[in-house]
Protein backbone atom coordinates (compact mmCIF):
# COMPACT_ATOMS: atom_id res chain seq x y z
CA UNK A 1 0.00 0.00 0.00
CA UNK A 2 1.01 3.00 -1.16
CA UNK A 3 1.43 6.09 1.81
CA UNK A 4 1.89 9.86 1.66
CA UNK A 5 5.01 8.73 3.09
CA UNK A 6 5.83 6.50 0.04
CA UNK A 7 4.99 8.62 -2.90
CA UNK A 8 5.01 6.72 -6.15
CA UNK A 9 6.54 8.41 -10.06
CA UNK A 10 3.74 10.14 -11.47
CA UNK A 11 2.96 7.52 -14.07
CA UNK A 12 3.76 4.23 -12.44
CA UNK A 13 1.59 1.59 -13.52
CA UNK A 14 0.89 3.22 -17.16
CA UNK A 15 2.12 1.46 -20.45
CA UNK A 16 3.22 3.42 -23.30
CA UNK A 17 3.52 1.62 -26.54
CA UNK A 18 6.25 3.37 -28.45
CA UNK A 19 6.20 2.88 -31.98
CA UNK A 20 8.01 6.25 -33.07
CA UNK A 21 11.55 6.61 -33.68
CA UNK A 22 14.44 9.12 -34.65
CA UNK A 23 13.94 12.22 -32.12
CA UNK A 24 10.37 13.81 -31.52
CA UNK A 25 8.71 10.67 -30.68
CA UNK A 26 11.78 9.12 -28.57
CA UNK A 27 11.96 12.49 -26.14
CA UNK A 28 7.94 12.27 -25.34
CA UNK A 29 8.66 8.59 -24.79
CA UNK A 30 11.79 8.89 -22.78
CA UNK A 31 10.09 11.64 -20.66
CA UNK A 32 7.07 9.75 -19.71
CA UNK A 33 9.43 7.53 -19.25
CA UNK A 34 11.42 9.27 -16.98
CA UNK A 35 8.15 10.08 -14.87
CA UNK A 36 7.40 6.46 -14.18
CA UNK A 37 5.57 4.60 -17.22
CA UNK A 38 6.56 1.36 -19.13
CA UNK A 39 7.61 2.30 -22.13
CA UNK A 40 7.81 -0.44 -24.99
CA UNK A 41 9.84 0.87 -27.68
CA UNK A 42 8.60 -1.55 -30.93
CA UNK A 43 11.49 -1.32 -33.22
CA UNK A 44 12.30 -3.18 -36.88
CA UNK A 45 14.25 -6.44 -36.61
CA UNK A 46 18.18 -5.95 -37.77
CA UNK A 47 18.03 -2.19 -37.75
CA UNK A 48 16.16 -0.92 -34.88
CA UNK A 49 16.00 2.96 -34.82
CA UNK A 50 17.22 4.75 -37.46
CA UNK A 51 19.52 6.59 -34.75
CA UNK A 52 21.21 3.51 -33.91
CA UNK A 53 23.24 3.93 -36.83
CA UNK A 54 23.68 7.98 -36.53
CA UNK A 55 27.14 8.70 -35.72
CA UNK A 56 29.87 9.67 -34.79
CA UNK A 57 30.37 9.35 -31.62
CA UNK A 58 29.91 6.14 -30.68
CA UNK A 59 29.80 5.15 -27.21
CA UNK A 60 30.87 1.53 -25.83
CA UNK A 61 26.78 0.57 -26.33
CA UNK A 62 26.32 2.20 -29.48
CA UNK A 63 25.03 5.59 -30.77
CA UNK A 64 25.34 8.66 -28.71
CA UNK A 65 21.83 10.05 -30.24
CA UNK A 66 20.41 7.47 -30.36
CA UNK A 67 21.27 6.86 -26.09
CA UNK A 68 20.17 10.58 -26.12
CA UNK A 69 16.48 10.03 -25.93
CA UNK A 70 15.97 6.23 -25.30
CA UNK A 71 17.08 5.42 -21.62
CA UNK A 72 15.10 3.45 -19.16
CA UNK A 73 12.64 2.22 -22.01
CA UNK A 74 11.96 -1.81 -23.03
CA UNK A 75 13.44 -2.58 -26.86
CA UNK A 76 11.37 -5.34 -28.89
CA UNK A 77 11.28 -6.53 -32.44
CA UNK A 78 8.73 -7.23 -34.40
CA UNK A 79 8.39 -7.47 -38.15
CA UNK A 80 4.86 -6.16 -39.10
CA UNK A 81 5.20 -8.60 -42.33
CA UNK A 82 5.25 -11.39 -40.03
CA UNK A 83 1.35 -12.47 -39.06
CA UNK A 84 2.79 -13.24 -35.09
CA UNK A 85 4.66 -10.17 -34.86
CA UNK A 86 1.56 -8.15 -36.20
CA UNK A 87 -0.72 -9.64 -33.84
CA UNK A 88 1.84 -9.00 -30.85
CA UNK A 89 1.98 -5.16 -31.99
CA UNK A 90 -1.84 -5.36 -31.38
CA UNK A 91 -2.18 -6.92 -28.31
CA UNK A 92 0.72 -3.98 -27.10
CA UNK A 93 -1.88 -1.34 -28.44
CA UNK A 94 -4.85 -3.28 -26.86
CA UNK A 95 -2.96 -3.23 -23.51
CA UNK A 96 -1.27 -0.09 -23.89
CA UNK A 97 -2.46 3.16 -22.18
CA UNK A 98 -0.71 5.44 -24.37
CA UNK A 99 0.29 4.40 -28.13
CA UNK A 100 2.72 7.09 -29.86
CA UNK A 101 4.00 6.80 -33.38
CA UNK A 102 5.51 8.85 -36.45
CA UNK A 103 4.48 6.67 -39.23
CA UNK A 104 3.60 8.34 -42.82
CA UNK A 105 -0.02 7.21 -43.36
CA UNK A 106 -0.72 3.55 -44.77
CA UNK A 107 1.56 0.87 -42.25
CA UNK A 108 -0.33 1.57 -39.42
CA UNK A 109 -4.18 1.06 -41.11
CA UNK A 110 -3.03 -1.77 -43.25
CA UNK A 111 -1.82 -3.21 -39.86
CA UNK A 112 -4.80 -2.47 -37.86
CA UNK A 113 -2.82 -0.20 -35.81
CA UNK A 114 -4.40 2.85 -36.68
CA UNK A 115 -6.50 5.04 -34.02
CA UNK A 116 -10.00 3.91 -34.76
CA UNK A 117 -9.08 0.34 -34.96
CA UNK A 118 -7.08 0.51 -31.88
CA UNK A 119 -9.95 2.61 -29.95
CA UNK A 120 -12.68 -0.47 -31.28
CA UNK A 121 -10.57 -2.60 -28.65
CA UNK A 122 -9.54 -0.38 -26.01
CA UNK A 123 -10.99 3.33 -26.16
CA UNK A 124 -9.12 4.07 -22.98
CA UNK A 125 -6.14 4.68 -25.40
CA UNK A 126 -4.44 7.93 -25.56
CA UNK A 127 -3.12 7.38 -28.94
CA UNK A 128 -0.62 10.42 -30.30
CA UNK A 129 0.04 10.83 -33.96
CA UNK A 130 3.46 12.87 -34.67
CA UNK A 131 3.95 14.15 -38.34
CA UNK A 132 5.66 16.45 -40.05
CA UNK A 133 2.77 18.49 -41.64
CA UNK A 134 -0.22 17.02 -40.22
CA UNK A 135 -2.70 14.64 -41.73
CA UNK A 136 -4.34 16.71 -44.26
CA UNK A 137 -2.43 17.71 -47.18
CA UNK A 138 0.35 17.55 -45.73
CA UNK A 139 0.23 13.59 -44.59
CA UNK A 140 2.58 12.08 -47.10
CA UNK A 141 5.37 14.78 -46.39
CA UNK A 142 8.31 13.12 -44.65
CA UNK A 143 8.98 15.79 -41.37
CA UNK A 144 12.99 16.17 -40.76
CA UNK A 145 14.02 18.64 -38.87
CA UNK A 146 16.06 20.59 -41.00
CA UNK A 147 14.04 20.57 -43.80
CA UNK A 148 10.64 22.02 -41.25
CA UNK A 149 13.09 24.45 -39.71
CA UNK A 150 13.37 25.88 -43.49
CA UNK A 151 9.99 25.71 -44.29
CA UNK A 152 8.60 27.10 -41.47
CA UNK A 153 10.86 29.97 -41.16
CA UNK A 154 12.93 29.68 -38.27
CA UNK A 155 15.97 29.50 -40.61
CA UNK A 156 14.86 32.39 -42.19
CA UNK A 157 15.61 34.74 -38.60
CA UNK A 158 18.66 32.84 -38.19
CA UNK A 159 21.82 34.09 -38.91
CA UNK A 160 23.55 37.21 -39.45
CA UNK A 161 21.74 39.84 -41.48
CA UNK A 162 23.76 39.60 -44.79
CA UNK A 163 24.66 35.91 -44.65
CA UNK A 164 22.72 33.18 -45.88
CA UNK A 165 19.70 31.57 -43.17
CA UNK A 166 20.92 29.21 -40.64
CA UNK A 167 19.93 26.40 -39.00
CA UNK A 168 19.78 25.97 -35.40
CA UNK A 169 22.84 24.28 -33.89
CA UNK A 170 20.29 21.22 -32.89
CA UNK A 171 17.38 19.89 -34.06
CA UNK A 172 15.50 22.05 -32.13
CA UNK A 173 12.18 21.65 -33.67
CA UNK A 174 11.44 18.06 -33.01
CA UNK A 175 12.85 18.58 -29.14
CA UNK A 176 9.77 20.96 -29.10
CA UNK A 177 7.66 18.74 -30.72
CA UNK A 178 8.47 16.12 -28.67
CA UNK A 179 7.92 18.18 -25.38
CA UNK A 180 4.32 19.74 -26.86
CA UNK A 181 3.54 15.71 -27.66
CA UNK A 182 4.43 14.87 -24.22
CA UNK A 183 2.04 18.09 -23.20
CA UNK A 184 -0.79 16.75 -24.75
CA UNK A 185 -0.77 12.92 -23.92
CA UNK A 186 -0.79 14.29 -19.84
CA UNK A 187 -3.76 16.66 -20.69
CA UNK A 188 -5.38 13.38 -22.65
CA UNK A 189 -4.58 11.07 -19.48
CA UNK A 190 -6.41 13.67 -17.34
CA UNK A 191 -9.47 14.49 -19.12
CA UNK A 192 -9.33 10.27 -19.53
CA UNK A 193 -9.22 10.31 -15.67
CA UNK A 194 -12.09 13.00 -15.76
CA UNK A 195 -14.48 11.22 -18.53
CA UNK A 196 -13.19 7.85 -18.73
CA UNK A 197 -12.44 7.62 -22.37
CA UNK A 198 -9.11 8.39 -24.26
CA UNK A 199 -8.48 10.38 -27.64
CA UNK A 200 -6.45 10.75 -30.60
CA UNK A 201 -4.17 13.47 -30.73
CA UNK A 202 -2.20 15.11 -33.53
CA UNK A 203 1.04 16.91 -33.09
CA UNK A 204 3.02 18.12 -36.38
CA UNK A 205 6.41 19.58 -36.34
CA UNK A 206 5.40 22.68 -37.95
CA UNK A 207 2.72 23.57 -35.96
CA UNK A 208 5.26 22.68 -33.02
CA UNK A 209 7.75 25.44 -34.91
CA UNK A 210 5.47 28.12 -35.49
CA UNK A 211 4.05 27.75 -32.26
CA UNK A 212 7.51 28.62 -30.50
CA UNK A 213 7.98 31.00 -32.88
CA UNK A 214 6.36 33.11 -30.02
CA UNK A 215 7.02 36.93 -30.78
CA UNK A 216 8.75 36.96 -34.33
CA UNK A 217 5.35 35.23 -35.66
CA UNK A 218 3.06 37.48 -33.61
CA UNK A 219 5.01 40.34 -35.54
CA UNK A 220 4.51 39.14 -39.17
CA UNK A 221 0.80 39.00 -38.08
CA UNK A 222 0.85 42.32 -36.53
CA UNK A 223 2.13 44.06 -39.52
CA UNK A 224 2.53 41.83 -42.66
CA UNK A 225 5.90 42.13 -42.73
CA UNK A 226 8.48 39.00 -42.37
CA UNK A 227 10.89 39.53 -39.46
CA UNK A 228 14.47 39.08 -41.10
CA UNK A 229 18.11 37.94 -39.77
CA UNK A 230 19.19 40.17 -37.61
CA UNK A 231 22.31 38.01 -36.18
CA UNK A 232 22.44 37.96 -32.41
CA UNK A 233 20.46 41.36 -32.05
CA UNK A 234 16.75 41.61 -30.61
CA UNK A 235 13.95 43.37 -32.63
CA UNK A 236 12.19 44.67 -30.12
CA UNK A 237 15.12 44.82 -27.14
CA UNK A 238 18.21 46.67 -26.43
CA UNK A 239 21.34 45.89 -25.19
CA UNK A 240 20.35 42.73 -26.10
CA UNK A 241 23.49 41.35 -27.68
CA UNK A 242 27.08 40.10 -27.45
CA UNK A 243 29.69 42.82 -26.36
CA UNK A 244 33.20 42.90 -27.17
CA UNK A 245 34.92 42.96 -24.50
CA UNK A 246 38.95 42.78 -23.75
CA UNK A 247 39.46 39.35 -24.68
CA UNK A 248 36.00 37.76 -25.32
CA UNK A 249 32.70 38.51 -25.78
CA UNK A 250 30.20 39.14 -23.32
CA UNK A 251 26.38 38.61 -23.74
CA UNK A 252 24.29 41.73 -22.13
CA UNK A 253 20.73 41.08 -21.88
CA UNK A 254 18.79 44.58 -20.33
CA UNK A 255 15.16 44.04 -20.67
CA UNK A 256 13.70 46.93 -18.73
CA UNK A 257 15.18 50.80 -18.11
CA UNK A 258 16.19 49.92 -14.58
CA UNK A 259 18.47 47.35 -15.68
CA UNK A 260 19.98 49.51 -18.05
CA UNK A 261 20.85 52.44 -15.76
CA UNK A 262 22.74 49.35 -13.57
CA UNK A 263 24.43 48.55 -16.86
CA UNK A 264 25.36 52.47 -17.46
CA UNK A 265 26.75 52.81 -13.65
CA UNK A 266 28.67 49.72 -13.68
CA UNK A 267 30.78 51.09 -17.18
CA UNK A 268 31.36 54.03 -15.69
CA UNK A 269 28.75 56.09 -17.45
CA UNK A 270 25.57 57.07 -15.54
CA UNK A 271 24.56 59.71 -17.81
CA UNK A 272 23.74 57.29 -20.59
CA UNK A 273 20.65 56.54 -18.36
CA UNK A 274 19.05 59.37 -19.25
CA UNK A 275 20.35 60.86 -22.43
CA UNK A 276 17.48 60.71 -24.82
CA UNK A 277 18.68 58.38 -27.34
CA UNK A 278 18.93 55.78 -24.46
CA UNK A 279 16.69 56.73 -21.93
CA UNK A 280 13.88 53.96 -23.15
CA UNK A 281 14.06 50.49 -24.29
CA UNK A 282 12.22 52.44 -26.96
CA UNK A 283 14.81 54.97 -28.36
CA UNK A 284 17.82 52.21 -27.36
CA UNK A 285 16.63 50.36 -30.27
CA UNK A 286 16.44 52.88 -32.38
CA UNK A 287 19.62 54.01 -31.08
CA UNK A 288 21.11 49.97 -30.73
CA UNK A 289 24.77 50.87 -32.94
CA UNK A 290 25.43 54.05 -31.25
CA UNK A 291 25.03 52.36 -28.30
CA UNK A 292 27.18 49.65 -28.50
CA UNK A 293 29.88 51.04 -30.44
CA UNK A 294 29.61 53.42 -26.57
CA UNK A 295 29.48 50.30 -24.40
CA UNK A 296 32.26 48.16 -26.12
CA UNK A 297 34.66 51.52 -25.55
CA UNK A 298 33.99 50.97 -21.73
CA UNK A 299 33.90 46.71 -22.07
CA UNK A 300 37.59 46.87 -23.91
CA UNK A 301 39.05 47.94 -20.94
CA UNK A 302 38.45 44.77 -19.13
CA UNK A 303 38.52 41.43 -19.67
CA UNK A 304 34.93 39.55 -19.90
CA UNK A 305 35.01 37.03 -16.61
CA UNK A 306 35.29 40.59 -14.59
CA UNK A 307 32.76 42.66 -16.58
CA UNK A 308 30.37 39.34 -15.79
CA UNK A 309 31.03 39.37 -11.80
CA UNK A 310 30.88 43.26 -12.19
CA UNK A 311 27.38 43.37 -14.24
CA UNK A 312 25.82 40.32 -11.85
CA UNK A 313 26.52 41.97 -8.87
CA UNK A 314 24.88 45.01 -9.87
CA UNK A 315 21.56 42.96 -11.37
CA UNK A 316 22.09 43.64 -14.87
CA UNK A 317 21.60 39.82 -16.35
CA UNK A 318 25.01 38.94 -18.11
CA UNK A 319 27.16 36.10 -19.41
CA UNK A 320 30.20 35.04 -21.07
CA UNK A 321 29.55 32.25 -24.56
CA UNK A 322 29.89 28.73 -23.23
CA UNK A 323 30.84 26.10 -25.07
CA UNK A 324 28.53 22.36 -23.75
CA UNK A 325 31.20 21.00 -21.37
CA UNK A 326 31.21 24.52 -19.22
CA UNK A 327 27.34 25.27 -19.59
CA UNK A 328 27.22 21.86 -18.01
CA UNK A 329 30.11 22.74 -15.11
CA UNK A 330 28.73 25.89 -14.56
CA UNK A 331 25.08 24.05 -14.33
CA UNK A 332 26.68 21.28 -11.65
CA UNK A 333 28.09 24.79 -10.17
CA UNK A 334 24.74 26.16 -9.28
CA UNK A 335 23.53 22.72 -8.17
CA UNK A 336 20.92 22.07 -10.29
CA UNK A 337 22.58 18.69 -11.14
CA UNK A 338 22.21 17.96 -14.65
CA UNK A 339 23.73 14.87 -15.14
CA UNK A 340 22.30 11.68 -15.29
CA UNK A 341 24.67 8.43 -14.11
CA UNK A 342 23.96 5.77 -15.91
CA UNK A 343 25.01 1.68 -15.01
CA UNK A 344 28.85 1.00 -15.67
CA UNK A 345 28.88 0.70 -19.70
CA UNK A 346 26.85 3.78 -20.56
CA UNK A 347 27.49 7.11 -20.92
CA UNK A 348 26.05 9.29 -18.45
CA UNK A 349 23.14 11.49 -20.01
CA UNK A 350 21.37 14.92 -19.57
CA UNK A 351 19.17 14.64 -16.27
CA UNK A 352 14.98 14.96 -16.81
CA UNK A 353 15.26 18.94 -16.17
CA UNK A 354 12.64 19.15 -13.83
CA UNK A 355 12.27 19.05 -10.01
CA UNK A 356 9.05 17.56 -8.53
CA UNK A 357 8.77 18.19 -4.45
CA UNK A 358 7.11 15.52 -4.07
CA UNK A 359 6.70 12.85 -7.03
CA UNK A 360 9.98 11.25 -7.74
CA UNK A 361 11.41 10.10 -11.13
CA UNK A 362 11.93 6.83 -11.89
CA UNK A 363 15.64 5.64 -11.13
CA UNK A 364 16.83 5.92 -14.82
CA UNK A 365 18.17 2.97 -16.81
CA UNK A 366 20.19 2.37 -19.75
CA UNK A 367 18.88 2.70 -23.58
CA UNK A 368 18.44 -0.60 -24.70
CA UNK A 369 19.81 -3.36 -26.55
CA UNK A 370 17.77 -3.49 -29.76
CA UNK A 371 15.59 -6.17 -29.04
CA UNK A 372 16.63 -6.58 -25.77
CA UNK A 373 13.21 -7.09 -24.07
CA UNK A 374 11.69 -9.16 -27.05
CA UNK A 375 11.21 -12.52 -24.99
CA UNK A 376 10.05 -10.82 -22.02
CA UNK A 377 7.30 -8.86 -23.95
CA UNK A 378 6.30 -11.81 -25.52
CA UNK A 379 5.64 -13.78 -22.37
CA UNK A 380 3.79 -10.69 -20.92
CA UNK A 381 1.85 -10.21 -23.95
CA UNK A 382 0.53 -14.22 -24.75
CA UNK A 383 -0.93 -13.95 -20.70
CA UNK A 384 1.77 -15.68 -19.18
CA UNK A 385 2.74 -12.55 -17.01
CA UNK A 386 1.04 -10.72 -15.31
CA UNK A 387 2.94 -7.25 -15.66
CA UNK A 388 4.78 -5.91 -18.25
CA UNK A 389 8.92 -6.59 -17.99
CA UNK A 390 10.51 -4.14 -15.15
């Protein structure tokens, strides 16, 4: 029995069937994974997830991306082309109580895997549907990353003004696709709580994109005008930028007048505070080169490391461009732990980034062997167990 005193994951007790692969997908899974559910990653015999072959680097168990978004989840394969294999996929979706895939359309109905004949058997099923472009005319668009980050224009406000668009420096739209998916399957296991029945849910990586597109989209619908490259400057904020200091730059970010005058007193220069060309966020943008080209005569004097204490202890948010390895240190610095230890073998991982106060994660475990689990799953699924594999 389960006491206040002996608080349980979140999601213990729920099965996930996972039958996505590559990156959106994997991250819902992993993180609903990470939160307590059995997740039973179906993958193709031989191959496995196409990320299992992405590299370099290689780790001692495999692929590094792959590893990236698969730990503590149960690998088995099935071949859909095989009538035993098929009908072990269904009895996964009949049992499961959340099914998650990123097929193109056709696989799934001729298997009987779609939503409608998965609901028929169990219509507690939270069953999410992650595309590229949705499922209208968009269904039979393959959805990569790079190629939605082009098409739905985050390239296109990437990079510097005169160079050519950029793509982020990861694939940054299925990580948010994969977090919205995991969004949604919680709000569908809630309202299934409230009304008893589950739901199919569609998440596509563009809507995912423009969606966190956030104020650069809210200003093309504002005026009717495409927001452009504008390199590492803000269109609506200033300083807002990297500053050149003695040896390095430093990133200033001033989002309100007060922080400013902080910035102006720390350089040395109260007056800029109120002169009129920098008195408002307002006129600072308007005002953004005259500015800086003023700041980074103060900044050269110094080196960055003591502009950064200098700024900090004054308020004024500031920091120096990190590569991974020292955003992680300086992460483990300010104790918000954000590496994962994984079993002897594995390379450790990024920790689940949230804290609960009371809920705890599930202890995580390694990505798995492809096929690792296939036995197990088996016996669970023909009724000879009755719980799905630890």
């Amino acid at each position: 029995m389960t006491t206040s005193s002996d608080p349980r994951p979140p999601l213990d007790g729920l099965v996930v069937a996972d039958f996505s692969r590559v990156l959106a997908g994997p991250m819902a899974t992993m993180t609903l994974a990470d939160l307590g559910a059995t997740v039973i990653k179906v993958e193709r015999p031989g191959s496995g997830d196409d990320t299992r072959s992405w590299g370099p680097p290689w780790t001692p168990a495999g692929s590094s991306y792959f590893e990236s978004v698969n730990r503590s989840k149960r690998s088995v394969c099935l071949d859909f082309s095989n009538e035993d294999d098929l009908e072990a996929a269904r009895e996964l979706a009949r049992r499961a109580d959340v099914l998650i895939h990123n097929f193109l359309p056709g696989p799934l109905e001729r298997s009987g895997l779609d939503y409608q004949s998965v609901s028929n058997v169990n219509p507690g099923i939270v069953y999410c549907a992650i595309s590229g472009f949705g499922s209208a005319a968009g269904a039979a668009l393959p959805g990569y990353d790079f190629v939605v980050q082009a098409m739905g224009g985050l390239m296109s406000i990437t990079g510097e003004a005169e160079g050519d668009p950029m793509k982020v420096g990861v694939a940054l739209v299925d990580v948010l696709t994969g977090k919205d998916a995991t969004v949604a399957v919680l709000a569908a296991l809630a309202a299934r709580h409230r009304d008893g029945v589950g739901q199919h849910i569609e998440v596509s990586l563009m809507s995912s994109l423009l969606g966190a597109l956030a104020n650069q989209s809210s200003s093309y619908l504002a005026t009717g005008q495409a927001p452009g490259r504008m390199g590492n400057h803000h269109p609506s904020v200033a300083p807002y930028e990297p500053v050149q200091c003695h040896d390095a730059l430093l990133v200033v970010a001033c989002g309100n007048d007060r922080q400013f005058a902080s910035l102006a007193e720390v350089v040395g220069e109260p007056g800029l505070a109120s002169d009129e060309r920098f008195a408002t966020n307002r006129s600072r943008v308007e005002n953004r080169v005259a500015l800086t080209k003023i700041l980074e005569g103060h900044l050269i004097r110094d080196t960055a490391v003591v502009w950064e204490s200098r700024m900090r202890n004054a308020g004024v948010p500031a920091g120096r461009v990190a590569d991974i390895g020292e955003a992680l240190q300086t992460a483990t610095d300010l104790g918000l732990a954000p590496v994962a230890e994984m079993p002897a073998g594995y390379t450790d991982q990024v920790a689940h980034p949230v804290r609960y106060s009371r809920s705890p994660l599930r202890p995580f475990g390694p990505p798995p062997g492809l096929g690792e689990h296939t036995d197990s799953v088996r016996h669970w699924l023909s009724g000879d167990a009755a719980a799905p594999p630890p």
